[in-house]
PDB file of N, CA and C in Angstrom:
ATOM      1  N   UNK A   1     -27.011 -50.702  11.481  1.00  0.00           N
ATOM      2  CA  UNK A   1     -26.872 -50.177  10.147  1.00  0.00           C
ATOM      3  C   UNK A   1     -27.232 -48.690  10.124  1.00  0.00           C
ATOM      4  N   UNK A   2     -28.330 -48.103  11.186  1.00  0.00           N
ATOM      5  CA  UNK A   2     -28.909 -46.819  10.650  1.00  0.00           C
ATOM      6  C   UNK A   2     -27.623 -46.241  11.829  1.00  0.00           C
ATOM      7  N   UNK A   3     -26.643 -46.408  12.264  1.00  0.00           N
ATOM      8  CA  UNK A   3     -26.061 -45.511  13.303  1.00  0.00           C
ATOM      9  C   UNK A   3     -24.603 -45.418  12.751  1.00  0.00           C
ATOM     10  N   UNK A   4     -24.176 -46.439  11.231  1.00  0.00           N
ATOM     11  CA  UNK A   4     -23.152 -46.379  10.678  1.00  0.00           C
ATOM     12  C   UNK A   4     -23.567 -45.199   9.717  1.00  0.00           C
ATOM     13  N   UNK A   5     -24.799 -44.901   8.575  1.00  0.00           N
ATOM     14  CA  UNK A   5     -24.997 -44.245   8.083  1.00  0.00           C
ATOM     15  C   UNK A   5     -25.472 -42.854   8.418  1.00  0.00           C
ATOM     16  N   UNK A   6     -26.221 -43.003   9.625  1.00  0.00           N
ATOM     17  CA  UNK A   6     -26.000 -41.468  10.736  1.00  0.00           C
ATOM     18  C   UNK A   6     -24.703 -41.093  10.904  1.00  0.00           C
ATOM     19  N   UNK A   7     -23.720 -41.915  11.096  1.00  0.00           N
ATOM     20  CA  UNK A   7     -22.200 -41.182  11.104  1.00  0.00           C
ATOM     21  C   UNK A   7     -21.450 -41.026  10.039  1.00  0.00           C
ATOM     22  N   UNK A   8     -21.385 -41.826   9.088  1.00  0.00           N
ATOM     23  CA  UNK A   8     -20.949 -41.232   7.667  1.00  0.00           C
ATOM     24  C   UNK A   8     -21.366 -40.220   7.119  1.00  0.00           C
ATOM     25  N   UNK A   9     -22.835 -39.805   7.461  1.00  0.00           N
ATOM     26  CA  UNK A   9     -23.591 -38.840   7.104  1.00  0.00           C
ATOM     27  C   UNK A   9     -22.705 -37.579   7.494  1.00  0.00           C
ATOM     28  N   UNK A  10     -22.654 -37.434   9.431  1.00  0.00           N
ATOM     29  CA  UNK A  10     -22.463 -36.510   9.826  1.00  0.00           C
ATOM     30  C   UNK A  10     -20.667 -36.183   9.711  1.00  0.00           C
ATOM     31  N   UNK A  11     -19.995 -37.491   9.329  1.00  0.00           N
ATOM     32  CA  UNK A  11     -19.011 -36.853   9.194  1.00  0.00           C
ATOM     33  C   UNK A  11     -18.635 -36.773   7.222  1.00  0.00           C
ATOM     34  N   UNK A  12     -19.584 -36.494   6.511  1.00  0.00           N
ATOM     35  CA  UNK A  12     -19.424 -36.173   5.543  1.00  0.00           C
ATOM     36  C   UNK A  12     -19.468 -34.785   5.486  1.00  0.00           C
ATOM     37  N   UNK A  13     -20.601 -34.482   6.217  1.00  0.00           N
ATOM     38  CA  UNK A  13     -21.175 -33.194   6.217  1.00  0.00           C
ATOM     39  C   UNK A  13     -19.792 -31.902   7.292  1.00  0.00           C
ATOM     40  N   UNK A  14     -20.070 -32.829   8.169  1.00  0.00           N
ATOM     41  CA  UNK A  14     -18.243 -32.095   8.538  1.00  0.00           C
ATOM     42  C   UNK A  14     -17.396 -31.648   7.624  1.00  0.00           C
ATOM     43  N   UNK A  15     -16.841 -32.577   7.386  1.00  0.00           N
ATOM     44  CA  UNK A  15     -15.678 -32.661   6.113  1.00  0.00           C
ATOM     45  C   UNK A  15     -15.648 -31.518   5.115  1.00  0.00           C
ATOM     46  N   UNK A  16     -17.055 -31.637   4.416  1.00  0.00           N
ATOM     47  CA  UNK A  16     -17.691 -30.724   3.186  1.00  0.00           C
ATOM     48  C   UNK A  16     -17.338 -29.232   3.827  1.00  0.00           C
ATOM     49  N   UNK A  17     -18.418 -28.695   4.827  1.00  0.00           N
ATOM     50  CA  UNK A  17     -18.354 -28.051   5.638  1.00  0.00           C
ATOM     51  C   UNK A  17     -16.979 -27.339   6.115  1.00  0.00           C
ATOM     52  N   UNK A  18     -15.741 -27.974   6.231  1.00  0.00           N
ATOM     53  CA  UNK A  18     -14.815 -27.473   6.919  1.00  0.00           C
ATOM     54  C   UNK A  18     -13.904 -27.234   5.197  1.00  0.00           C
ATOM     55  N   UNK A  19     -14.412 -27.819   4.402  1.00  0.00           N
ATOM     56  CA  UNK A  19     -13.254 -27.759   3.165  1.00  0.00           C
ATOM     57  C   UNK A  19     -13.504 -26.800   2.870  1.00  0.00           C
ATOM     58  N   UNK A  20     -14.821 -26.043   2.310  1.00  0.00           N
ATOM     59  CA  UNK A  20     -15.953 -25.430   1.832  1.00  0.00           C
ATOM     60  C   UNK A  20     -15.273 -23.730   2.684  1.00  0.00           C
ATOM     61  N   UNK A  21     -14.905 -24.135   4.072  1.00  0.00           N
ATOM     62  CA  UNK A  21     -15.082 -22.405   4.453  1.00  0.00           C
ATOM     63  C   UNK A  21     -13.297 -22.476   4.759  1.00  0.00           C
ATOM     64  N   UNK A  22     -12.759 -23.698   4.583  1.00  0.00           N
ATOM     65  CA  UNK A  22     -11.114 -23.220   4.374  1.00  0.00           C
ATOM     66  C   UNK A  22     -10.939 -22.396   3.328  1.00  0.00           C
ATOM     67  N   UNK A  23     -11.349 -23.132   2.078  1.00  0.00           N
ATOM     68  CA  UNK A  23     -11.190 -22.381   0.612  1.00  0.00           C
ATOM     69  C   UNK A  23     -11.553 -20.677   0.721  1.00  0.00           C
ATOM     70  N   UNK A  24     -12.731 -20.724   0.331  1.00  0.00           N
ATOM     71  CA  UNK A  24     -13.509 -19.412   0.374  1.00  0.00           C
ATOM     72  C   UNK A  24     -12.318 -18.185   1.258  1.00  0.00           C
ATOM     73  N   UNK A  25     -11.814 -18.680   2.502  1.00  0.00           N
ATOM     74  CA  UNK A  25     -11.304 -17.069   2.960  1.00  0.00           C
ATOM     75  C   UNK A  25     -10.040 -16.818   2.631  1.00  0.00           C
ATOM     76  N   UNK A  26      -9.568 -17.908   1.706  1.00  0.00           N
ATOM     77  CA  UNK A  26      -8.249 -17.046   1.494  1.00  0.00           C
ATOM     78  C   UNK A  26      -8.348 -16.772   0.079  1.00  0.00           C
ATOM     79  N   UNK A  27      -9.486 -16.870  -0.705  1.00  0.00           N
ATOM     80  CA  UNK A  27      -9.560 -16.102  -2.133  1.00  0.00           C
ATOM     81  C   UNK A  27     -10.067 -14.492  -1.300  1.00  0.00           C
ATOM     82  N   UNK A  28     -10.736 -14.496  -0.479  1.00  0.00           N
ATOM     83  CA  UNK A  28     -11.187 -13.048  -0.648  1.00  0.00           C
ATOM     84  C   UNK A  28     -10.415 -12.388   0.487  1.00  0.00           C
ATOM     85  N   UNK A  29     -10.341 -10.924  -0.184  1.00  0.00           N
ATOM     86  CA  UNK A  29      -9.525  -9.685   0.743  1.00  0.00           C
ATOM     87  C   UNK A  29     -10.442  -9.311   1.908  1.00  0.00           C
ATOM     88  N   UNK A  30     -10.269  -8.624   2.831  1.00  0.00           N
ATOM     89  CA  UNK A  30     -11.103  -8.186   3.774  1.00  0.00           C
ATOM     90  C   UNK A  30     -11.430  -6.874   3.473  1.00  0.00           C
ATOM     91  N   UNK A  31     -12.804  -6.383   3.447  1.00  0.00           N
ATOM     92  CA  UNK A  31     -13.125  -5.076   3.198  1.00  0.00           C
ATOM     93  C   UNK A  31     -12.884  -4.422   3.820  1.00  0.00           C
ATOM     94  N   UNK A  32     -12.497  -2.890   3.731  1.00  0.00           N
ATOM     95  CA  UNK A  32     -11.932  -1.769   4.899  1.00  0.00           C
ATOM     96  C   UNK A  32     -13.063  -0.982   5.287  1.00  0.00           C
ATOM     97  N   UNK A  33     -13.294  -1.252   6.325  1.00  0.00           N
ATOM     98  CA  UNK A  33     -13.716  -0.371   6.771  1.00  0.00           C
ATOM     99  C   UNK A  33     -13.940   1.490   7.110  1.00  0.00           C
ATOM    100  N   UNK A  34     -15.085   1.952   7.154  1.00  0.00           N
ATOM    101  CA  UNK A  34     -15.037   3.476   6.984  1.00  0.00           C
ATOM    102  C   UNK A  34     -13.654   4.279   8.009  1.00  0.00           C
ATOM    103  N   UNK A  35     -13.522   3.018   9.410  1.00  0.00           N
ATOM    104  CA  UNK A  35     -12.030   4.168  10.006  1.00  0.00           C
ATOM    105  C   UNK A  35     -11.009   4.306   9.279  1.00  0.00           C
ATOM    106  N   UNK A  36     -10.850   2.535   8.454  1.00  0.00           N
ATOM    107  CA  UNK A  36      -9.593   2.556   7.743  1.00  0.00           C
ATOM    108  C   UNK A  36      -9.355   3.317   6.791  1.00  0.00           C
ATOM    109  N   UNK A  37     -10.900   3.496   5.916  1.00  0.00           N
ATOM    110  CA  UNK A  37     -10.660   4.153   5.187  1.00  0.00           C
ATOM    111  C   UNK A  37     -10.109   5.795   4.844  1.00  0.00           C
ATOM    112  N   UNK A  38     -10.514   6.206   6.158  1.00  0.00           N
ATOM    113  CA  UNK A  38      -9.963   7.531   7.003  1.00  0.00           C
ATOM    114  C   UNK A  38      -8.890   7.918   6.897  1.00  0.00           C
ATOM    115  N   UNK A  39      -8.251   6.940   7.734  1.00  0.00           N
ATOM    116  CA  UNK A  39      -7.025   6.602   7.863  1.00  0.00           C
ATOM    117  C   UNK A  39      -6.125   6.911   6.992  1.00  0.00           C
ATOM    118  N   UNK A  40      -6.480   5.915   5.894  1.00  0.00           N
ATOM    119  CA  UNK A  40      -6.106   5.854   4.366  1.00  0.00           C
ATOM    120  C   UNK A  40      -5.714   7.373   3.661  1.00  0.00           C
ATOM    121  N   UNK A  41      -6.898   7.634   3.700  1.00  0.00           N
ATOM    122  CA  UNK A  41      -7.231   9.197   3.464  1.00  0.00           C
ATOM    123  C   UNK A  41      -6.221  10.153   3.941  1.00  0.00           C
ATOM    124  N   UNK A  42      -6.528  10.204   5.491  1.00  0.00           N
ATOM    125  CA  UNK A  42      -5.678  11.443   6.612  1.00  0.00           C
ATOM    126  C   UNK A  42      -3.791  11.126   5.984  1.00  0.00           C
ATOM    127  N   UNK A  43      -3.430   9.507   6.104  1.00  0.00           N
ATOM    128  CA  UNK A  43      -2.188   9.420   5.714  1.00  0.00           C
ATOM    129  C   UNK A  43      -1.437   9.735   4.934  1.00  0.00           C
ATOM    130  N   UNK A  44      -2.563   9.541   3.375  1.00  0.00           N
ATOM    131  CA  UNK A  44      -2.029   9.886   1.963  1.00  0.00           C
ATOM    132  C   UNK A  44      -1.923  12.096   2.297  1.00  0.00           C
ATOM    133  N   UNK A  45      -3.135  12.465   3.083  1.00  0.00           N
ATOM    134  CA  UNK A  45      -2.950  13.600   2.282  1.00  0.00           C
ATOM    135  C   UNK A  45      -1.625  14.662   3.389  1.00  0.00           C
ATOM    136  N   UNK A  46      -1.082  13.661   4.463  1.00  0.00           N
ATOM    137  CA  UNK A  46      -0.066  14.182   5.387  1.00  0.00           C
ATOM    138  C   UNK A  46       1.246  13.810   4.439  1.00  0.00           C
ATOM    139  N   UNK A  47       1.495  12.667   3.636  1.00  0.00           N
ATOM    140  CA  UNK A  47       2.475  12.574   3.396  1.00  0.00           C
ATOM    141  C   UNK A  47       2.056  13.423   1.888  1.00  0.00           C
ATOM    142  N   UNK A  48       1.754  13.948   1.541  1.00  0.00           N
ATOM    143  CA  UNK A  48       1.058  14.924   0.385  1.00  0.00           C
ATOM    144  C   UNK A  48       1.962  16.019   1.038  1.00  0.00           C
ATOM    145  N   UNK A  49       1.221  16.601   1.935  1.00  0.00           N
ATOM    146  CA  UNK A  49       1.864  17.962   2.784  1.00  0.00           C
ATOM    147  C   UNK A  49       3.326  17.937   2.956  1.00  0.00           C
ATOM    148  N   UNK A  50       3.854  16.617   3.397  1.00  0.00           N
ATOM    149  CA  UNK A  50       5.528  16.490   3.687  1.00  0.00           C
ATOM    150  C   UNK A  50       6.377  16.577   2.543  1.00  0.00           C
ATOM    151  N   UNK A  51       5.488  15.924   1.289  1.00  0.00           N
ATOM    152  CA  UNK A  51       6.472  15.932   0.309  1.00  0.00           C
ATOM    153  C   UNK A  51       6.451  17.254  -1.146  1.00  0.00           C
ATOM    154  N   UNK A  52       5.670  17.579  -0.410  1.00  0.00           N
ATOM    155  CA  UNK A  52       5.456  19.087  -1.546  1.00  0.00           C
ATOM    156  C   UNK A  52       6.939  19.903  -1.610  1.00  0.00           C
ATOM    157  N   UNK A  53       7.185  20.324   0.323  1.00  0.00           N
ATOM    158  CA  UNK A  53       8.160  21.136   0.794  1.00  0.00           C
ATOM    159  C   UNK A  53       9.770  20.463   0.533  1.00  0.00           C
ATOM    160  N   UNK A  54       9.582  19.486   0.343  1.00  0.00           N
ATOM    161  CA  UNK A  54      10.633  18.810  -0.044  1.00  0.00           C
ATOM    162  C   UNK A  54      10.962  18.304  -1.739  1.00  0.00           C
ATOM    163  N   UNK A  55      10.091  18.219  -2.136  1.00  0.00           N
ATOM    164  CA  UNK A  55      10.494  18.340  -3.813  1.00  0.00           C
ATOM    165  C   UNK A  55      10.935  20.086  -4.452  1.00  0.00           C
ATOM    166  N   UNK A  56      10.117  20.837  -3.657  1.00  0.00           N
ATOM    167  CA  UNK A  56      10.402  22.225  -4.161  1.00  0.00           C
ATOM    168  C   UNK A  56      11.694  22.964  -3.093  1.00  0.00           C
ATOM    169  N   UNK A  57      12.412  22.035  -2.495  1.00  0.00           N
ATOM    170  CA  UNK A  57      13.240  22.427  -1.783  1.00  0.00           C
ATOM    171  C   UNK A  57      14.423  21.946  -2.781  1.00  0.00           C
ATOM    172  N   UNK A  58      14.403  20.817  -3.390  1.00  0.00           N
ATOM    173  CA  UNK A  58      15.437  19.673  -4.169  1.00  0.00           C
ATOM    174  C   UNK A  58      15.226  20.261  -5.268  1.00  0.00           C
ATOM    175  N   UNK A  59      13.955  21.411  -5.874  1.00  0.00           N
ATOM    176  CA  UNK A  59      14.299  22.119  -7.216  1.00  0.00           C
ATOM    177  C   UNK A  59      15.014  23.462  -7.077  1.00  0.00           C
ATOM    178  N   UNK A  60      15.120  24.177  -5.575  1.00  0.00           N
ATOM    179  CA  UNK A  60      15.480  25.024  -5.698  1.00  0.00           C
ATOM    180  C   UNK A  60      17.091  24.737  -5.239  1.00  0.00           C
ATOM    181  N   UNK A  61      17.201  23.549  -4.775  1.00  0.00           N
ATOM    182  CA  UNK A  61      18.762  23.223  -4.707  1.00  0.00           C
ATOM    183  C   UNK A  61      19.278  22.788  -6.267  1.00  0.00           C
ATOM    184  N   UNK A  62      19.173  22.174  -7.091  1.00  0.00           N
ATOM    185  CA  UNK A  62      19.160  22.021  -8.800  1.00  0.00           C
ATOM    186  C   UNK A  62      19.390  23.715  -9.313  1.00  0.00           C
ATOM    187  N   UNK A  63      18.716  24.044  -8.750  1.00  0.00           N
ATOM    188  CA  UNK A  63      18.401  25.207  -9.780  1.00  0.00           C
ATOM    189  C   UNK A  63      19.827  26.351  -9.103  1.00  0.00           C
ATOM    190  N   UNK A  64      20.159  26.122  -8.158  1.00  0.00           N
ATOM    191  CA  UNK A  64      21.348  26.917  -7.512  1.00  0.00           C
ATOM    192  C   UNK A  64      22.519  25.952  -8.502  1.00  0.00           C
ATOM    193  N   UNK A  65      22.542  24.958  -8.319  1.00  0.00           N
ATOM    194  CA  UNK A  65      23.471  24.179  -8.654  1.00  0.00           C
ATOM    195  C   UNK A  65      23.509  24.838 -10.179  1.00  0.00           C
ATOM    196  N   UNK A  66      23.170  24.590 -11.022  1.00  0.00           N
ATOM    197  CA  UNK A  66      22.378  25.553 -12.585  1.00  0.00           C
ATOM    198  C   UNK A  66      23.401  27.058 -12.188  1.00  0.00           C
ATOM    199  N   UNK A  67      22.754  27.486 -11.548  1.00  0.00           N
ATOM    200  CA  UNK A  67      23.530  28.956 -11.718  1.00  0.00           C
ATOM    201  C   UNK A  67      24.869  29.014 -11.488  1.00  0.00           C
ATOM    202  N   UNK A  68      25.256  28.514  -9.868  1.00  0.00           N
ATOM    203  CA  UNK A  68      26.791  28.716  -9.723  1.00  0.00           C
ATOM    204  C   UNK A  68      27.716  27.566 -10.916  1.00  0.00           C
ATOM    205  N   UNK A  69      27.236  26.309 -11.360  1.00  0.00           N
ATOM    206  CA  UNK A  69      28.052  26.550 -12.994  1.00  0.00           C
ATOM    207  C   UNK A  69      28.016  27.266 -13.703  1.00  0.00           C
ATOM    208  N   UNK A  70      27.053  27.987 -14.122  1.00  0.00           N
ATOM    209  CA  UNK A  70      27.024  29.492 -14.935  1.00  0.00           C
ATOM    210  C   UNK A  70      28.120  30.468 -14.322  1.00  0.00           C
ATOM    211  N   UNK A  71      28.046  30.491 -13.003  1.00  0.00           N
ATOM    212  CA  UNK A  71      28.819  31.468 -12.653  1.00  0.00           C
ATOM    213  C   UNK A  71      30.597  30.851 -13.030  1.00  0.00           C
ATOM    214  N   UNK A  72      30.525  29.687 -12.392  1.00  0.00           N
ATOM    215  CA  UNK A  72      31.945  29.581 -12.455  1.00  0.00           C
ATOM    216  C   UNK A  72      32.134  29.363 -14.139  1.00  0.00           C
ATOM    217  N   UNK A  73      31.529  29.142 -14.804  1.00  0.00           N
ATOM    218  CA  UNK A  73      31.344  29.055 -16.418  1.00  0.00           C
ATOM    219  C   UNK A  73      32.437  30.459 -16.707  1.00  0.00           C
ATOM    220  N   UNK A  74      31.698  31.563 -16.220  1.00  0.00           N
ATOM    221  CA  UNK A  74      31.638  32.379 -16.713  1.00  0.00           C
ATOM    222  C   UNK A  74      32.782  33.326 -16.401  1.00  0.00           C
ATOM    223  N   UNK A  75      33.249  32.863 -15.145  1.00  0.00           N
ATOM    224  CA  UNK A  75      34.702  33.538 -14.542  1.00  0.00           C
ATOM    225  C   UNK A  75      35.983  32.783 -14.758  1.00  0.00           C
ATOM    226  N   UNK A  76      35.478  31.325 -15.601  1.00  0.00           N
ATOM    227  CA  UNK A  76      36.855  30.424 -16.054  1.00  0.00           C
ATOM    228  C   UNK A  76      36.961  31.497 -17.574  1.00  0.00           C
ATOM    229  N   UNK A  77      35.702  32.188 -18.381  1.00  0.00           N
ATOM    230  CA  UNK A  77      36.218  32.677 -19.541  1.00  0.00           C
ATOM    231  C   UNK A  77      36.797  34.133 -19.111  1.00  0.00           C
ATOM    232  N   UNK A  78      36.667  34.861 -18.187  1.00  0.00           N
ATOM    233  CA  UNK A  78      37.580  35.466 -17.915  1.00  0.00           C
ATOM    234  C   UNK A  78      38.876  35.617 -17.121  1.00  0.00           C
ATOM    235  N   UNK A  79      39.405  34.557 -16.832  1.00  0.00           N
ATOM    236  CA  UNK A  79      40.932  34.356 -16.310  1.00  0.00           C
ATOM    237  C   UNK A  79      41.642  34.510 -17.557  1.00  0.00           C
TER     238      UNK A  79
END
């Protein structure tokens, strides 16, 4: 009798045990660490740098586009 309830015991406690730490890790995210966070950092402020030269490249192409209709605007009213 005491070696049926020694094992129900221990495989209760299993059971509990294994349900208990399935659950738990997939509610929580993994914290980042200080390299990642680096990382994080160095990446955002490179693609910062890449995209500056390229938005003020795409305004100064707009802004050509802007003028030469003005221009041709302006040589259709004199034909």
């Amino acid at each position: 009798m005491k070696k049926i309830v020694t094992y129900l015991s221990i495989a209760l406690f299993f059971s509990c045990t294994i349900f208990f730490s399935c659950s738990k890790k997939e509610d929580k995210e993994p914290k980042k660490g200080r390299i990642d966070k680096m990382t994080d950092h160095a990446a955002e402020v490179i693609v910062e740098k890449i995209k500056t030269p390229i938005d003020r490249a795409r305004s100064v192409k707009e802004k050509e586009k802007e003028r030469m209709k003005g221009i041709d605007e302006s040589l259709k009213g004199i034909e």
